[in-house]
Structures are given as C-alpha cells and as structure tokens.
PDB file of N, CA and C in Angstrom:
ATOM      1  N   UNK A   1    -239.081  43.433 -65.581  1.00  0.00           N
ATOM      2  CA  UNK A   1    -238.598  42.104 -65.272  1.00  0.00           C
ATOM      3  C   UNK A   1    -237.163  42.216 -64.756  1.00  0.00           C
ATOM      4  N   UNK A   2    -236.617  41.732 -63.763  1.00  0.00           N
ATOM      5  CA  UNK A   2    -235.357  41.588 -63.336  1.00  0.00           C
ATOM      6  C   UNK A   2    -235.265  40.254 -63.389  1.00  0.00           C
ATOM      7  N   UNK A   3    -233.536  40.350 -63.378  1.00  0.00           N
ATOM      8  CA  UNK A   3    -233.118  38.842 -63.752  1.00  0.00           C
ATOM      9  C   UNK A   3    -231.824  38.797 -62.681  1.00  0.00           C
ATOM     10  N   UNK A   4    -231.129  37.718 -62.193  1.00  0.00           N
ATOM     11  CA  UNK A   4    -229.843  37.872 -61.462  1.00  0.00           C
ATOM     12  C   UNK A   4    -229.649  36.351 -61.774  1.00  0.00           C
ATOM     13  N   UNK A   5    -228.603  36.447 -62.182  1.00  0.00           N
ATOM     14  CA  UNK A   5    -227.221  34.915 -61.786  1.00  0.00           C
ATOM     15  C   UNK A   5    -226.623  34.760 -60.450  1.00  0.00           C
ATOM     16  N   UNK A   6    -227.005  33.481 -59.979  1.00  0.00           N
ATOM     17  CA  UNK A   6    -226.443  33.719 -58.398  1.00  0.00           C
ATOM     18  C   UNK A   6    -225.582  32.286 -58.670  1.00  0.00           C
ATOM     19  N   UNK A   7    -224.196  32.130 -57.942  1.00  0.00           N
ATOM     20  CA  UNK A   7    -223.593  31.387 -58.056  1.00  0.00           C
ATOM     21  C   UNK A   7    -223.141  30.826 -56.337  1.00  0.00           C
ATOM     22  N   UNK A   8    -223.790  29.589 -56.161  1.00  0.00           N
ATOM     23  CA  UNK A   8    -223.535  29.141 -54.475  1.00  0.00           C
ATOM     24  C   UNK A   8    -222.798  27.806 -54.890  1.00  0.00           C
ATOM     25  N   UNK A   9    -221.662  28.094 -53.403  1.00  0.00           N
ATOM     26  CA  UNK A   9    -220.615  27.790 -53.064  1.00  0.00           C
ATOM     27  C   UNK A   9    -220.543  26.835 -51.452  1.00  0.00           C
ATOM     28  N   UNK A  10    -220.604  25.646 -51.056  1.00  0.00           N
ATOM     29  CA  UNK A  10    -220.690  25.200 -49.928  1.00  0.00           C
ATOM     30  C   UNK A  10    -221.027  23.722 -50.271  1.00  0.00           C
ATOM     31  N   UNK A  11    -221.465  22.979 -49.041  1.00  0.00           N
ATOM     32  CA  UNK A  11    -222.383  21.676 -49.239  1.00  0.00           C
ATOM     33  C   UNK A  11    -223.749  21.752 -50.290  1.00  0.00           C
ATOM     34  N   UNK A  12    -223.573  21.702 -51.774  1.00  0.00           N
ATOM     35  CA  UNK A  12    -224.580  22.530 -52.815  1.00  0.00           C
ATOM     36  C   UNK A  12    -224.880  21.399 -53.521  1.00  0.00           C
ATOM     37  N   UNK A  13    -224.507  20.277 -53.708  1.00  0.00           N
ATOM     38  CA  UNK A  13    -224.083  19.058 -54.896  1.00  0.00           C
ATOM     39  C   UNK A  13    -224.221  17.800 -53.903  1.00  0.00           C
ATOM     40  N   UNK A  14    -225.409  16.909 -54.619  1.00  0.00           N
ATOM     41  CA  UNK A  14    -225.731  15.737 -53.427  1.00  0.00           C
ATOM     42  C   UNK A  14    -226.538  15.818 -52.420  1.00  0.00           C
ATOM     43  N   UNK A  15    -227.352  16.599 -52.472  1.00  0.00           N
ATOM     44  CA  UNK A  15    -228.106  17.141 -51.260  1.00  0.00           C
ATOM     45  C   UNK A  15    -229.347  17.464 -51.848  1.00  0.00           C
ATOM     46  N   UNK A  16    -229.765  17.683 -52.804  1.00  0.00           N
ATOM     47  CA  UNK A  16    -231.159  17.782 -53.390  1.00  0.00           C
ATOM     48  C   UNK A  16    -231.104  19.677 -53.624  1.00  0.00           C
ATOM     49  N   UNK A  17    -229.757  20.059 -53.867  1.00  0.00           N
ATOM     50  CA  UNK A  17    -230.052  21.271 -53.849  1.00  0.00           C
ATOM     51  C   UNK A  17    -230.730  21.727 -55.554  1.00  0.00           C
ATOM     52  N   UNK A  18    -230.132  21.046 -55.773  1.00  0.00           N
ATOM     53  CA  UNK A  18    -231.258  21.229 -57.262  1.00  0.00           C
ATOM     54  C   UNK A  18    -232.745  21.603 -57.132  1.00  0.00           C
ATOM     55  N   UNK A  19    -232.723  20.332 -56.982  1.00  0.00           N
ATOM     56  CA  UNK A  19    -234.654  19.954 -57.099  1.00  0.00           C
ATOM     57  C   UNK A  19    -235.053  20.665 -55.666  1.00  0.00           C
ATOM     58  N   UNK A  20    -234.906  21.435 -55.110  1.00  0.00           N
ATOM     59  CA  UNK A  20    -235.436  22.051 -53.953  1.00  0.00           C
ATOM     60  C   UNK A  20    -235.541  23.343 -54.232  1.00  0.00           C
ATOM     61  N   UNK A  21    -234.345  23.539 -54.484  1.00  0.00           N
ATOM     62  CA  UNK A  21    -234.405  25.195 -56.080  1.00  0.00           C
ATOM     63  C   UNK A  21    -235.427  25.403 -56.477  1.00  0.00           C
ATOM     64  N   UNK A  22    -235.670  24.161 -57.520  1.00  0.00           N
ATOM     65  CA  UNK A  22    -236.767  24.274 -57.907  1.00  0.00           C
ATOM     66  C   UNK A  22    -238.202  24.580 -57.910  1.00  0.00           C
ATOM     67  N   UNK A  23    -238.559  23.411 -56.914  1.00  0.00           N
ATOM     68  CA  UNK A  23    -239.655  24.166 -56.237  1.00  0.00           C
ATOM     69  C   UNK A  23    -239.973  24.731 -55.329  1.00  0.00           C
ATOM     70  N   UNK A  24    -239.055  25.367 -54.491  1.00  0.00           N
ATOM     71  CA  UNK A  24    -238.821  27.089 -54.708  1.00  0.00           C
ATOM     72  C   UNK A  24    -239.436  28.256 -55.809  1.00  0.00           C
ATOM     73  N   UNK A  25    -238.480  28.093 -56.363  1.00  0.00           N
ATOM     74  CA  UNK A  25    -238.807  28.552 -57.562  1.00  0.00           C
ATOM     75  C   UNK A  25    -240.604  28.572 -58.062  1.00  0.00           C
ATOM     76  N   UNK A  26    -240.541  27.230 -58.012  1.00  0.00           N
ATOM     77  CA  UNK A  26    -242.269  27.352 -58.839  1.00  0.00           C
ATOM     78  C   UNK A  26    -243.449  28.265 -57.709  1.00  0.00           C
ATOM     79  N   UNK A  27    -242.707  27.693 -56.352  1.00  0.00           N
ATOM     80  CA  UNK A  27    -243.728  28.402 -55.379  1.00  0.00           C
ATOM     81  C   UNK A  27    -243.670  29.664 -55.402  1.00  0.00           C
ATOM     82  N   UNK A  28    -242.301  30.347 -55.814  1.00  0.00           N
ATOM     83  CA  UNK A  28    -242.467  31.777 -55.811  1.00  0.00           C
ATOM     84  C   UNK A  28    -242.902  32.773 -57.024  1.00  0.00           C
ATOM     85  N   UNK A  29    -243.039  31.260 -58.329  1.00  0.00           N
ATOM     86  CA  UNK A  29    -243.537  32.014 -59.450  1.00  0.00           C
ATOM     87  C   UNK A  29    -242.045  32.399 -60.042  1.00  0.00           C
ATOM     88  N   UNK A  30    -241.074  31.999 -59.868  1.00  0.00           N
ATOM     89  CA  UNK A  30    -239.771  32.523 -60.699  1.00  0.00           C
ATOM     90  C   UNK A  30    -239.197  31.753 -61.607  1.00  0.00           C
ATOM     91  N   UNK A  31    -239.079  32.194 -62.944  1.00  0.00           N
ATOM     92  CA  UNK A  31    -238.502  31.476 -64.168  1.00  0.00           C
ATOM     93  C   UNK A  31    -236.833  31.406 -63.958  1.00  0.00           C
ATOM     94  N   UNK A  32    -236.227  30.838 -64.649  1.00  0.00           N
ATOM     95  CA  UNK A  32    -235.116  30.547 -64.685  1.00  0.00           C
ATOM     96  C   UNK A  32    -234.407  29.136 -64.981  1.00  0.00           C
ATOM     97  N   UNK A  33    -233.541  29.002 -64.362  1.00  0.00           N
ATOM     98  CA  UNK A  33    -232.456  27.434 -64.401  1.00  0.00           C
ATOM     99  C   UNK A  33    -231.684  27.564 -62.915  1.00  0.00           C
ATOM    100  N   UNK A  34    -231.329  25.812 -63.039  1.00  0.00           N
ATOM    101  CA  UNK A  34    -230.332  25.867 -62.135  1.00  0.00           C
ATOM    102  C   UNK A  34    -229.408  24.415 -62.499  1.00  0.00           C
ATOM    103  N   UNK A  35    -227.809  24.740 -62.316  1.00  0.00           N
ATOM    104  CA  UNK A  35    -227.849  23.480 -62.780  1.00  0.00           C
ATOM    105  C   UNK A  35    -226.016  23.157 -61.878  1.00  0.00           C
ATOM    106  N   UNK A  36    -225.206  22.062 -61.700  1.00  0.00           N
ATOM    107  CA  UNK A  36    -224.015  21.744 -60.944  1.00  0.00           C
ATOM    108  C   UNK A  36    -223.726  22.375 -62.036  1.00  0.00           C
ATOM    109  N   UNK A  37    -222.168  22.659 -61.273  1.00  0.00           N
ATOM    110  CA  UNK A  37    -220.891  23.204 -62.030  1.00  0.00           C
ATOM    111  C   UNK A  37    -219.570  21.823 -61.841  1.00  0.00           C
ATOM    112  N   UNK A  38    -218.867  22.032 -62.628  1.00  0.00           N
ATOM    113  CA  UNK A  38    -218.020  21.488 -61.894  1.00  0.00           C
ATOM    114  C   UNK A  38    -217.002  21.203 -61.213  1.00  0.00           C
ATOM    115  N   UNK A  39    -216.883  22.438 -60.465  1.00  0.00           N
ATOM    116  CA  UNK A  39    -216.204  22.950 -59.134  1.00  0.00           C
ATOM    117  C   UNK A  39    -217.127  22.615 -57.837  1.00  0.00           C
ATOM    118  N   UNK A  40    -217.804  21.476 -58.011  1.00  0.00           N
ATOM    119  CA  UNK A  40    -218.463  21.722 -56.650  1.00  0.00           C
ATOM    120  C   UNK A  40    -219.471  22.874 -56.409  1.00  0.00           C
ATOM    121  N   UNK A  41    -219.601  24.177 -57.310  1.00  0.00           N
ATOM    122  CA  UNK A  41    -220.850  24.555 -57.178  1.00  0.00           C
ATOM    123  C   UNK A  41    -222.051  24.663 -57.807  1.00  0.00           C
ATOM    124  N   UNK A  42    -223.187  25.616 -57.906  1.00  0.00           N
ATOM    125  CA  UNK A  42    -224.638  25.708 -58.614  1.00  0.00           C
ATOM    126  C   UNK A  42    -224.652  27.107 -58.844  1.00  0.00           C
ATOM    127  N   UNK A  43    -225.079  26.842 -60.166  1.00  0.00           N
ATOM    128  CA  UNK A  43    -224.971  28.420 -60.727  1.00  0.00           C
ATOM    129  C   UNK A  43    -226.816  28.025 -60.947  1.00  0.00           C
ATOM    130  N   UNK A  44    -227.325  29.532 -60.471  1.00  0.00           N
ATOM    131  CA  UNK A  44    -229.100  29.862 -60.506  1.00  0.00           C
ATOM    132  C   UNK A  44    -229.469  30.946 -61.232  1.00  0.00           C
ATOM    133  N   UNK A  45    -229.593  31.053 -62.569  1.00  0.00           N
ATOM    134  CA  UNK A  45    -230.298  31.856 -63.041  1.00  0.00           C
ATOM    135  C   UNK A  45    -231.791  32.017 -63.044  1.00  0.00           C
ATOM    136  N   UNK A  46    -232.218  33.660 -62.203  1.00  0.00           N
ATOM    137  CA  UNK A  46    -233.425  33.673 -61.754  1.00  0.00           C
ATOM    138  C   UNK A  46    -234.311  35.226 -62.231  1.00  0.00           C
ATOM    139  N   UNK A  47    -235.303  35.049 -62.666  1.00  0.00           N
ATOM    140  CA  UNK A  47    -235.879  35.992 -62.975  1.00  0.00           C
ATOM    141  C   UNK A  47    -238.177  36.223 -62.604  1.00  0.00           C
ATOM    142  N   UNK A  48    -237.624  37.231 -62.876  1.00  0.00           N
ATOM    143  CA  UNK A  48    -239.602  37.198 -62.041  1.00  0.00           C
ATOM    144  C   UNK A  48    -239.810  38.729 -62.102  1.00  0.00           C
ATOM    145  N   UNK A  49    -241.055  39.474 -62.445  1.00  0.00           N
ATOM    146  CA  UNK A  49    -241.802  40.682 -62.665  1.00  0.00           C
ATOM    147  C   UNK A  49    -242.009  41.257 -61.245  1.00  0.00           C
ATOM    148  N   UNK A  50    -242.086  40.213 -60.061  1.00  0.00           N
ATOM    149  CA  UNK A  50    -242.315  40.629 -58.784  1.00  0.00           C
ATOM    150  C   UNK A  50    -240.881  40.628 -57.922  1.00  0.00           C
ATOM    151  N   UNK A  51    -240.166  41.699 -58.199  1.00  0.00           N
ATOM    152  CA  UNK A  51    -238.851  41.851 -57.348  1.00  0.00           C
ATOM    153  C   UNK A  51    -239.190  41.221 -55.642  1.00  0.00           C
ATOM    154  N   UNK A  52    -239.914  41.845 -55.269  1.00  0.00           N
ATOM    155  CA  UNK A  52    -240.493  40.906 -53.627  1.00  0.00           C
ATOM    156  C   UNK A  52    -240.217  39.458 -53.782  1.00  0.00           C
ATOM    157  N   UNK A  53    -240.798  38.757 -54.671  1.00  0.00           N
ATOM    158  CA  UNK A  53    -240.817  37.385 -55.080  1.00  0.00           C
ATOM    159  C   UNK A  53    -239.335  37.019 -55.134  1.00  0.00           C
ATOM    160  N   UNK A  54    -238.360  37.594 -55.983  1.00  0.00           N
ATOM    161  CA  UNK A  54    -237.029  37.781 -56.399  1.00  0.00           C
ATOM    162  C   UNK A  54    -236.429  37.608 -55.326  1.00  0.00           C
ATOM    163  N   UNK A  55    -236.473  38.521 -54.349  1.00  0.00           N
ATOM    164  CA  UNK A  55    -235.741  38.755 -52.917  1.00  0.00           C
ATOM    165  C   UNK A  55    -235.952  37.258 -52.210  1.00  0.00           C
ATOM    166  N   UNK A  56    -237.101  37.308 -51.743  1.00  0.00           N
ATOM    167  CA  UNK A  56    -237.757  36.066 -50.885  1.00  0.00           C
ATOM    168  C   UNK A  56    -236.874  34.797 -51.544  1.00  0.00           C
ATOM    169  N   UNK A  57    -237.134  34.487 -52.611  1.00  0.00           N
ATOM    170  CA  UNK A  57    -235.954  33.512 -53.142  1.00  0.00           C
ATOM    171  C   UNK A  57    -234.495  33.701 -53.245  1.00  0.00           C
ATOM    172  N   UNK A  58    -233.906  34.835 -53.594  1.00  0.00           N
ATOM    173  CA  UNK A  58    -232.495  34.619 -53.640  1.00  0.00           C
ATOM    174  C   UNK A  58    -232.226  35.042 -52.376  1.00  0.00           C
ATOM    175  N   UNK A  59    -232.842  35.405 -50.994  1.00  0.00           N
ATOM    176  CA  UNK A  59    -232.181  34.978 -49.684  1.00  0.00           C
ATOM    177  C   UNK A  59    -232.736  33.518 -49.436  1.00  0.00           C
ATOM    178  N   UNK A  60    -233.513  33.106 -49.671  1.00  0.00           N
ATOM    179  CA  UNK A  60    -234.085  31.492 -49.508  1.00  0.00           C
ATOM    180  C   UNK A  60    -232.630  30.509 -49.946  1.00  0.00           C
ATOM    181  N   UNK A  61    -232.705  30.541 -50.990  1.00  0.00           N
ATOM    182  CA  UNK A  61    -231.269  30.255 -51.633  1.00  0.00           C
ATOM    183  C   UNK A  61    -230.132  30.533 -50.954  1.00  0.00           C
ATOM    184  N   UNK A  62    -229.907  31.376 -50.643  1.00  0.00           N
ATOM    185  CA  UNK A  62    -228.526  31.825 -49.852  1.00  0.00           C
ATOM    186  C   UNK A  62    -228.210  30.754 -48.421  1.00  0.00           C
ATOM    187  N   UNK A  63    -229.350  30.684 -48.011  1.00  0.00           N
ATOM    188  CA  UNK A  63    -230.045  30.009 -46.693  1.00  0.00           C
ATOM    189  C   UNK A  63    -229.773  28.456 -47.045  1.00  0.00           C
ATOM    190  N   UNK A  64    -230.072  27.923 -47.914  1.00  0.00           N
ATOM    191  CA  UNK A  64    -229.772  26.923 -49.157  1.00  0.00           C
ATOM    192  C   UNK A  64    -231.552  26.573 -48.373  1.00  0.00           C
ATOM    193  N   UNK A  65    -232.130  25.934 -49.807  1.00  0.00           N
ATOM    194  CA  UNK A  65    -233.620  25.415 -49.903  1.00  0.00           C
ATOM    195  C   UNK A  65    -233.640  24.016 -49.325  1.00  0.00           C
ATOM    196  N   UNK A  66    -232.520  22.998 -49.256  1.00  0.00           N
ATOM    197  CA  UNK A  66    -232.831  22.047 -48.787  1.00  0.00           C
ATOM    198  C   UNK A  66    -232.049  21.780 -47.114  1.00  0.00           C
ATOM    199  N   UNK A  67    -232.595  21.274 -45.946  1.00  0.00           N
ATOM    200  CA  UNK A  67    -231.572  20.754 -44.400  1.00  0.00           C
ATOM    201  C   UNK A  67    -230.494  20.315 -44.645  1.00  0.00           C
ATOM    202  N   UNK A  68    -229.777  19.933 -45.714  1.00  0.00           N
ATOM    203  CA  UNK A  68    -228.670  18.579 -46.199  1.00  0.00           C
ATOM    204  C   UNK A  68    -227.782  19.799 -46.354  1.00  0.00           C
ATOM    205  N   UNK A  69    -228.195  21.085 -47.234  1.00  0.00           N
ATOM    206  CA  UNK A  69    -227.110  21.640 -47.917  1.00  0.00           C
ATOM    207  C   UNK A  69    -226.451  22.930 -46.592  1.00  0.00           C
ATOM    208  N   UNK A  70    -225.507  23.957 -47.532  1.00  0.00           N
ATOM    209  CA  UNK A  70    -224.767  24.722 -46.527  1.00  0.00           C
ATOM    210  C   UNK A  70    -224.789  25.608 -47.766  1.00  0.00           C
ATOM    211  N   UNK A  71    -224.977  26.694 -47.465  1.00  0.00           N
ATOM    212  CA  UNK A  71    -223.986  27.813 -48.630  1.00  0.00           C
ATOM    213  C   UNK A  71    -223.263  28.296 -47.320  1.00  0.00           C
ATOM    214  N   UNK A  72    -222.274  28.332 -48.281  1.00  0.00           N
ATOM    215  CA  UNK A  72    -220.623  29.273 -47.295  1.00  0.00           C
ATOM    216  C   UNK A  72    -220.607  30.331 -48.208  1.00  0.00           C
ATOM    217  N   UNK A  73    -220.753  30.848 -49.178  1.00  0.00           N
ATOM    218  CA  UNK A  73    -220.352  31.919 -49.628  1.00  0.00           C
ATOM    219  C   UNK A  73    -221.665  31.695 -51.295  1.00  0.00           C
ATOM    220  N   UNK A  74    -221.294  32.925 -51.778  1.00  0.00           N
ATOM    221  CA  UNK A  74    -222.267  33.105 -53.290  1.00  0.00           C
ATOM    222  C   UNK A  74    -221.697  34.030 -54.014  1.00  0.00           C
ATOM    223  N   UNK A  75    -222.487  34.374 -55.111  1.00  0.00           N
ATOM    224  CA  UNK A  75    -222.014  35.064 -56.298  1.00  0.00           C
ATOM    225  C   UNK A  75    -222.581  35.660 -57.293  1.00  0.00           C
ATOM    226  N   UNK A  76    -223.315  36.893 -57.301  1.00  0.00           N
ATOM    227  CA  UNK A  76    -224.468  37.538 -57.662  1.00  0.00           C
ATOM    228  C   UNK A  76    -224.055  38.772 -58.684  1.00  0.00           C
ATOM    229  N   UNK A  77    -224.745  37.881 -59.833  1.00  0.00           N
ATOM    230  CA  UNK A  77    -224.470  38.869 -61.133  1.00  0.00           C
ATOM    231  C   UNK A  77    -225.814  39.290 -61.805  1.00  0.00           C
ATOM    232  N   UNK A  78    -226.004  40.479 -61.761  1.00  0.00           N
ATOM    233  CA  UNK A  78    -227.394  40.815 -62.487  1.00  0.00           C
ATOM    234  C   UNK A  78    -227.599  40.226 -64.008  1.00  0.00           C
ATOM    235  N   UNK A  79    -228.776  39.975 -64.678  1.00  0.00           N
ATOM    236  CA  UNK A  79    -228.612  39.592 -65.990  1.00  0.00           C
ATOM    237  C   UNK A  79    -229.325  40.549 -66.976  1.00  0.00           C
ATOM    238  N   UNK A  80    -229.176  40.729 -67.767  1.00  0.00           N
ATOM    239  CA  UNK A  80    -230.181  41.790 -68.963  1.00  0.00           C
ATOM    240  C   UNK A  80    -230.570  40.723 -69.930  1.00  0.00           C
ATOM    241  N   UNK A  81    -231.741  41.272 -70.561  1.00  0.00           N
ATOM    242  CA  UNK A  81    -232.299  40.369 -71.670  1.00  0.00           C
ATOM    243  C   UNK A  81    -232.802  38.900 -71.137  1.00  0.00           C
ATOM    244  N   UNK A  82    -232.885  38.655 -69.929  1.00  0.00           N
ATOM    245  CA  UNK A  82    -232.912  37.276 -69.770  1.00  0.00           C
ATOM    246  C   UNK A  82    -234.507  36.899 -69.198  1.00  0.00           C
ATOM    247  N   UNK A  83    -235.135  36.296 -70.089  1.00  0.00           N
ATOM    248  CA  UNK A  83    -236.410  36.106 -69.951  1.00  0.00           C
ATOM    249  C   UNK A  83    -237.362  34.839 -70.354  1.00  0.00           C
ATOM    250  N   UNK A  84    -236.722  33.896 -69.320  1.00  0.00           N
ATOM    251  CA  UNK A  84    -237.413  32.518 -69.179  1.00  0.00           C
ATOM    252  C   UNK A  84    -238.694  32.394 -69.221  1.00  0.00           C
ATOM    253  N   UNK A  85    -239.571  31.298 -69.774  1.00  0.00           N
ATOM    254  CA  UNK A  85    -241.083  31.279 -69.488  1.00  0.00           C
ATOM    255  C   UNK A  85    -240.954  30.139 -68.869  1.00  0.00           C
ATOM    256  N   UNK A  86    -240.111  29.733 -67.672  1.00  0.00           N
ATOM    257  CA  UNK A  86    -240.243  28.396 -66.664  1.00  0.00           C
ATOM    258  C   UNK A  86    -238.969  28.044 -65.823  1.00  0.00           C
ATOM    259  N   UNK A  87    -239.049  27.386 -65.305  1.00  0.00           N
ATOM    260  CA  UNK A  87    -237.733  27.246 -64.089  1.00  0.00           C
ATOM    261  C   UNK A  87    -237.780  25.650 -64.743  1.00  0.00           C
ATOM    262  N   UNK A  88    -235.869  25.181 -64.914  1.00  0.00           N
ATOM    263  CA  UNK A  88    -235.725  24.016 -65.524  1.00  0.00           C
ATOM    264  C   UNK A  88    -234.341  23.351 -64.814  1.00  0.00           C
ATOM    265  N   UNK A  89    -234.332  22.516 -64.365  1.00  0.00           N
ATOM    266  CA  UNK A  89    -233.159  21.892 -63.788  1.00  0.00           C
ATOM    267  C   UNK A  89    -232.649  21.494 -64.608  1.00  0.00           C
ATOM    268  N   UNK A  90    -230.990  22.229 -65.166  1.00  0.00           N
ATOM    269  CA  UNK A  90    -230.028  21.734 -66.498  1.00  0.00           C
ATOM    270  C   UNK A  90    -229.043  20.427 -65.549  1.00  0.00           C
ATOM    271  N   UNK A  91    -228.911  19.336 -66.515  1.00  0.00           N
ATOM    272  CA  UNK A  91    -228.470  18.045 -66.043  1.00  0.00           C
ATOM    273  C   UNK A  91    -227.094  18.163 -66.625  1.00  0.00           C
TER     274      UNK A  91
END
C-alpha cells in the first residue's frame, strides 16, 4: 500500500475542488481525505494498493480535477502507516 500527502496551492478553494477530488478519487479506487486549509490551500491525503491508480490521480490533481480551479504549485510528502478504508471530504 502506498500513501502520499499532497498539498495544492493556486485557484483550489471555491471551485468545487473538493468534491471533484473526490470523485476522482472513488473512480480511481483511492482511499484517503481531502480537506481546505487555511491559507488558501488543500491538503490530499491519498492512498491505494495500485501505485498506477496512485499516479493517474496525483497528476490528475496536479492538473486540478475541476475547469474552475488552477494549481500553481504543490507539495508532496509520502505517508507511512496510513491506511484509509474510503475517501472523505474533511469540512
């Protein structure tokens, strides 16, 4: 299982970048969270057994999942121990 913390930075907040994450996420089969910061960005903790799956989403993400948003920059920290059974939008 791999896990990574990705932290995006840009037009991220107000744009549906949440809930687009999300199902993302469900389509690719990846557990995790995602939730605003409040600096203006979204921190994504993401994990999944199929690294392929992994990839395909955290460049999807990078790309940002919804037309509204922008990532300008990100922030990618591997995680250990981290092993979600679902993807959950924290409010």
């Amino acid at each position: 299982m791999s896990a990574i913390q990705i932290t995006v930075f840009g037009r991220v907040q107000g744009v549906g970048f949440r809930y687009t994450t999300k199902r993302l996420a469900d389509d690719l089969s990846i557990y995790g969270s995602v939730q605003n910061n409040f600096d203006d960005s979204v921190t994504i903790k993401a994990s999944s057994s199929d690294n392929t799956q992994l990839e395909k989403f955290i460049q999807k993400v990078k790309n940002s999942p919804t037309p509204a948003g922008k990532v300008t920059d990100y922030k990618e920290t591997p995680l250990t121990n981290y092993m979600p059974t679902a993807f959950t939008v924290i409010y």
